[in-house]
Structure formats: C-alpha cells, structure tokens
Protein backbone atom coordinates (compact mmCIF):
# COMPACT_ATOMS: atom_id res chain seq x y z
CA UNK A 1 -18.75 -14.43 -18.63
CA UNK A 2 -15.76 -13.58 -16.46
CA UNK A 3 -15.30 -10.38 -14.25
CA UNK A 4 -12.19 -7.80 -13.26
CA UNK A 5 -10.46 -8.67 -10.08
CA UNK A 6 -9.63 -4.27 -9.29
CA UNK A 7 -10.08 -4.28 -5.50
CA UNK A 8 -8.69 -5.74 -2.62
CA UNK A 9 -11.67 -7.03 -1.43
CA UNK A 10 -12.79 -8.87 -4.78
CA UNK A 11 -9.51 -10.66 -4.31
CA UNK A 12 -10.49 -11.02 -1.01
CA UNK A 13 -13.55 -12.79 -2.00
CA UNK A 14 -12.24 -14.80 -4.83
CA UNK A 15 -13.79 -18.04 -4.03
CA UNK A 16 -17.41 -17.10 -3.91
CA UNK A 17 -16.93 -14.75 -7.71
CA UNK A 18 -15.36 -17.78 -9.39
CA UNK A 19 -18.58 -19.67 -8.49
CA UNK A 20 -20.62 -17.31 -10.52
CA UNK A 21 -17.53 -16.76 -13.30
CA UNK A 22 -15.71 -18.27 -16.18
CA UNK A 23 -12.65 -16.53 -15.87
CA UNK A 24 -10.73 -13.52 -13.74
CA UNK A 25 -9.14 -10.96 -14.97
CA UNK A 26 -7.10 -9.06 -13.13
CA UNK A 27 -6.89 -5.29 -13.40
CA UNK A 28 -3.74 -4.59 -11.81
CA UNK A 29 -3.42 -1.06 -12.89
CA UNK A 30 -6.59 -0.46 -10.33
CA UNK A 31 -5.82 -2.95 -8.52
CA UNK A 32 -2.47 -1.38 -7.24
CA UNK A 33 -4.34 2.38 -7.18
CA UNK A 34 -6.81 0.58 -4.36
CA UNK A 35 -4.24 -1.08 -2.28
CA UNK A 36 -1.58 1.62 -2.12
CA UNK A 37 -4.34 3.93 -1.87
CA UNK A 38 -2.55 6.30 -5.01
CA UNK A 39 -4.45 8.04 -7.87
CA UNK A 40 -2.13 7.01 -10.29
CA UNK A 41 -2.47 10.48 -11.85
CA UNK A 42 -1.54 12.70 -9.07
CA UNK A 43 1.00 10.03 -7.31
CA UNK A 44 3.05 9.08 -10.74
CA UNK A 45 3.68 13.30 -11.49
CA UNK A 46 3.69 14.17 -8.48
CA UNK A 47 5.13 11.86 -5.90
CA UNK A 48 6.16 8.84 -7.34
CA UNK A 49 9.61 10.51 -8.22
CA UNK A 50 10.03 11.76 -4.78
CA UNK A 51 8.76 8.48 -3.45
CA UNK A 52 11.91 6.55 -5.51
CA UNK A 53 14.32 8.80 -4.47
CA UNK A 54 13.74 8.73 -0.75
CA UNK A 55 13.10 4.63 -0.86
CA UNK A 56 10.33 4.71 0.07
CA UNK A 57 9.52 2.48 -2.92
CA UNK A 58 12.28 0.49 -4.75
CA UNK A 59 10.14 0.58 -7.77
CA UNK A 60 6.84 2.29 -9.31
CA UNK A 61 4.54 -0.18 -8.59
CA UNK A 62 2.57 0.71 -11.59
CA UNK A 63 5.05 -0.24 -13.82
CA UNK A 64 6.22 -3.80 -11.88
CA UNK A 65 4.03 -5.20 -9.83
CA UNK A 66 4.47 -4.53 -5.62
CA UNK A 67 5.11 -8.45 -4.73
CA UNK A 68 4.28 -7.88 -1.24
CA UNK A 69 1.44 -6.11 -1.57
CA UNK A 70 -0.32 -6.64 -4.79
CA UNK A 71 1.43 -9.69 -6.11
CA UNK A 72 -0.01 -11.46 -2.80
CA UNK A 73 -3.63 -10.72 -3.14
CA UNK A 74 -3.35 -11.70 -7.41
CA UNK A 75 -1.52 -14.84 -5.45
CA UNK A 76 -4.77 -15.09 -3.08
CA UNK A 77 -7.73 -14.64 -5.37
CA UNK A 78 -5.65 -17.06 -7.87
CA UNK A 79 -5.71 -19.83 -4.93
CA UNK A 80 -9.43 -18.92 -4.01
CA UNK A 81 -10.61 -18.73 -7.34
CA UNK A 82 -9.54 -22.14 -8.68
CA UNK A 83 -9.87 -24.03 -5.12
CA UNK A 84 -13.88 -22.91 -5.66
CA UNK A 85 -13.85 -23.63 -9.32
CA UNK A 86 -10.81 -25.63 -10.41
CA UNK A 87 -10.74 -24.55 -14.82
CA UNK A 88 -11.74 -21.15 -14.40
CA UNK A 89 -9.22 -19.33 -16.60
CA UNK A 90 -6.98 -16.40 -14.82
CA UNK A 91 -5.29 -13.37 -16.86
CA UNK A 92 -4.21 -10.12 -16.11
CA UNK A 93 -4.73 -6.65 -18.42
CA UNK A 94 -2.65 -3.67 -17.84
CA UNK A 95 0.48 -2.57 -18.21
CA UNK A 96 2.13 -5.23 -16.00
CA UNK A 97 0.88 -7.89 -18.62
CA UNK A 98 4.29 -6.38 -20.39
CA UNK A 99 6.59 -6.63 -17.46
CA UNK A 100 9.12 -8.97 -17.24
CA UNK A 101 9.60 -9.31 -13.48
CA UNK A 102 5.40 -8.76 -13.26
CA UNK A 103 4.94 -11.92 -15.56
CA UNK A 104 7.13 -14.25 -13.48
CA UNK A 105 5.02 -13.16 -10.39
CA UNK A 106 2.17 -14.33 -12.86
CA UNK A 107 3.14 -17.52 -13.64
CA UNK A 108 4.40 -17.88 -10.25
CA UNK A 109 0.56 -17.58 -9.12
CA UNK A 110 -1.18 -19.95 -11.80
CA UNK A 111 -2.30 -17.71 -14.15
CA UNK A 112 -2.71 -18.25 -17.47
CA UNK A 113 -2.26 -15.48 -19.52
CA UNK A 114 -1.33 -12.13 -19.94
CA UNK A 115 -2.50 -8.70 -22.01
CA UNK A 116 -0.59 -5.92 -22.67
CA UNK A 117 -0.08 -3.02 -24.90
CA UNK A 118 0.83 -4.12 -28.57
CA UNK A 119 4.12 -3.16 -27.82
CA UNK A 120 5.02 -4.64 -24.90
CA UNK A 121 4.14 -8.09 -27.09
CA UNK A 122 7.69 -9.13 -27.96
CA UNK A 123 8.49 -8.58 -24.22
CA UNK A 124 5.56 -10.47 -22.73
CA UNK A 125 6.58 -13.19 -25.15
CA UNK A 126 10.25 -13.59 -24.43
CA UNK A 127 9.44 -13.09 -20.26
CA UNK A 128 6.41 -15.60 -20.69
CA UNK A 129 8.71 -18.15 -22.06
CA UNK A 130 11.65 -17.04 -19.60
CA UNK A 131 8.97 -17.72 -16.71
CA UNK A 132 8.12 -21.46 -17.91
CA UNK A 133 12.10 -22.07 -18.50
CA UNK A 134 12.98 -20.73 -14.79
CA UNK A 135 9.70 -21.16 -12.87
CA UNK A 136 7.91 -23.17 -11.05
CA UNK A 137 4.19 -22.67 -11.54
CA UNK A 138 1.79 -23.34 -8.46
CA UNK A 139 -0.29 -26.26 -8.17
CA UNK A 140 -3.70 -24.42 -8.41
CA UNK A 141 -4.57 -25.88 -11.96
C-alpha cells in the first residue's frame, strides 16, 4: 500500500508517509497545479499561451516538468522518503512519465519508474534508457 505524492506539503513531509508506505507515487500533473497555483484547465486555454510568449515560462510545465520548482520537491520527498525507509519504491504517473527531459529529472532523483500514456511508451523507453546511458542517478537507493 503506497500513496500519491500531489501536494507540496506531502513532499514536504516525505519522511514521516514513507514510514507508513510501500511506495510513492508521484502525481505530477497535480502536483505542478498546487505549486504554480494553475487550474490546469483555465491556465493551459487560457494563459499558458500568453504565459510562453511573454517568458514568463520557457516551457508548459505540464508538459515538462518545472526543475526549479517541481522537479525539487519530487527531488525532496525522493531524499526524505528513502532516508526514512531505504526500499520503498518511487514512480511517477502523468503525463511527464512520457517526457524525455521530465524522465532524466527522474532518474536524476532516484526514482524508479515511470507511467505514462500508452503512447508515450516508445518515448519513455528510449529517454529511460538515454537517462541510465548519460546520467548519474543519486545515491538514495
């Protein structure tokens, strides 16, 4: 029995839910929603393009993952989560799981594996295997 990492603050308090869990998986679509504080409806019709056009953004974070943002509090409950329970398994579901750039972030942080629509497979392969090529995978195993 595992649960969904969706908020900041359950990556926030990582350590004490992998106690109590198997495994993490982390819902990054409502994960980014919380911490850019976007309905991904209204912002991705609406002002996502305008967003991307001014710079504000350099890239929809709902289709690759905000690094800065996001990508550091996957990289935070990954750390917390296996420093209070070292072989709890870590994944991520969502449309990132079929990212290219979003899967080396992945890797990057220690998880271990990734879902995605069926097909985004042949990419989530081919970046999976890019990632353990080119990566370096951190020590949280």
């Amino acid at each position: 029995i595992g649960t969904m990492i969706e908020t900041p603050r359950a990556a926030l308090v990582a350590g004490e839910l992998a106690e109590i869990s198997d495994f993490f998986s982390f819902g990054t679509n409502d994960l980014t929603q919380m911490t850019f504080g976007f309905s991904r409806d209204d912002v991705e019709s609406r002002m996502m393009p305008a967003y991307l056009e001014a710079g504000l953004l350099k890239r929809n974070p709902f289709e690759t993952i905000d690094q800065v943002g996001v990508g550091e509090l996957v990289q935070l409950a990954a750390k917390r989560g296996r420093k209070a329970k070292r072989g709890i398994k870590l994944g991520v579901c969502g449309e990132h799981g079929g990212d290219p750039e979003s899967i080396g972030l992945f890797y990057r942080a220690g998880l271990d594996y990734v879902s995605c629509s069926p097909y985004r497979i042949p990419i989530a392969r081919l970046a999976s295997a890019q990632a353990i090529i080119g990566g370096s995978k951190a020590e949280t195993k």
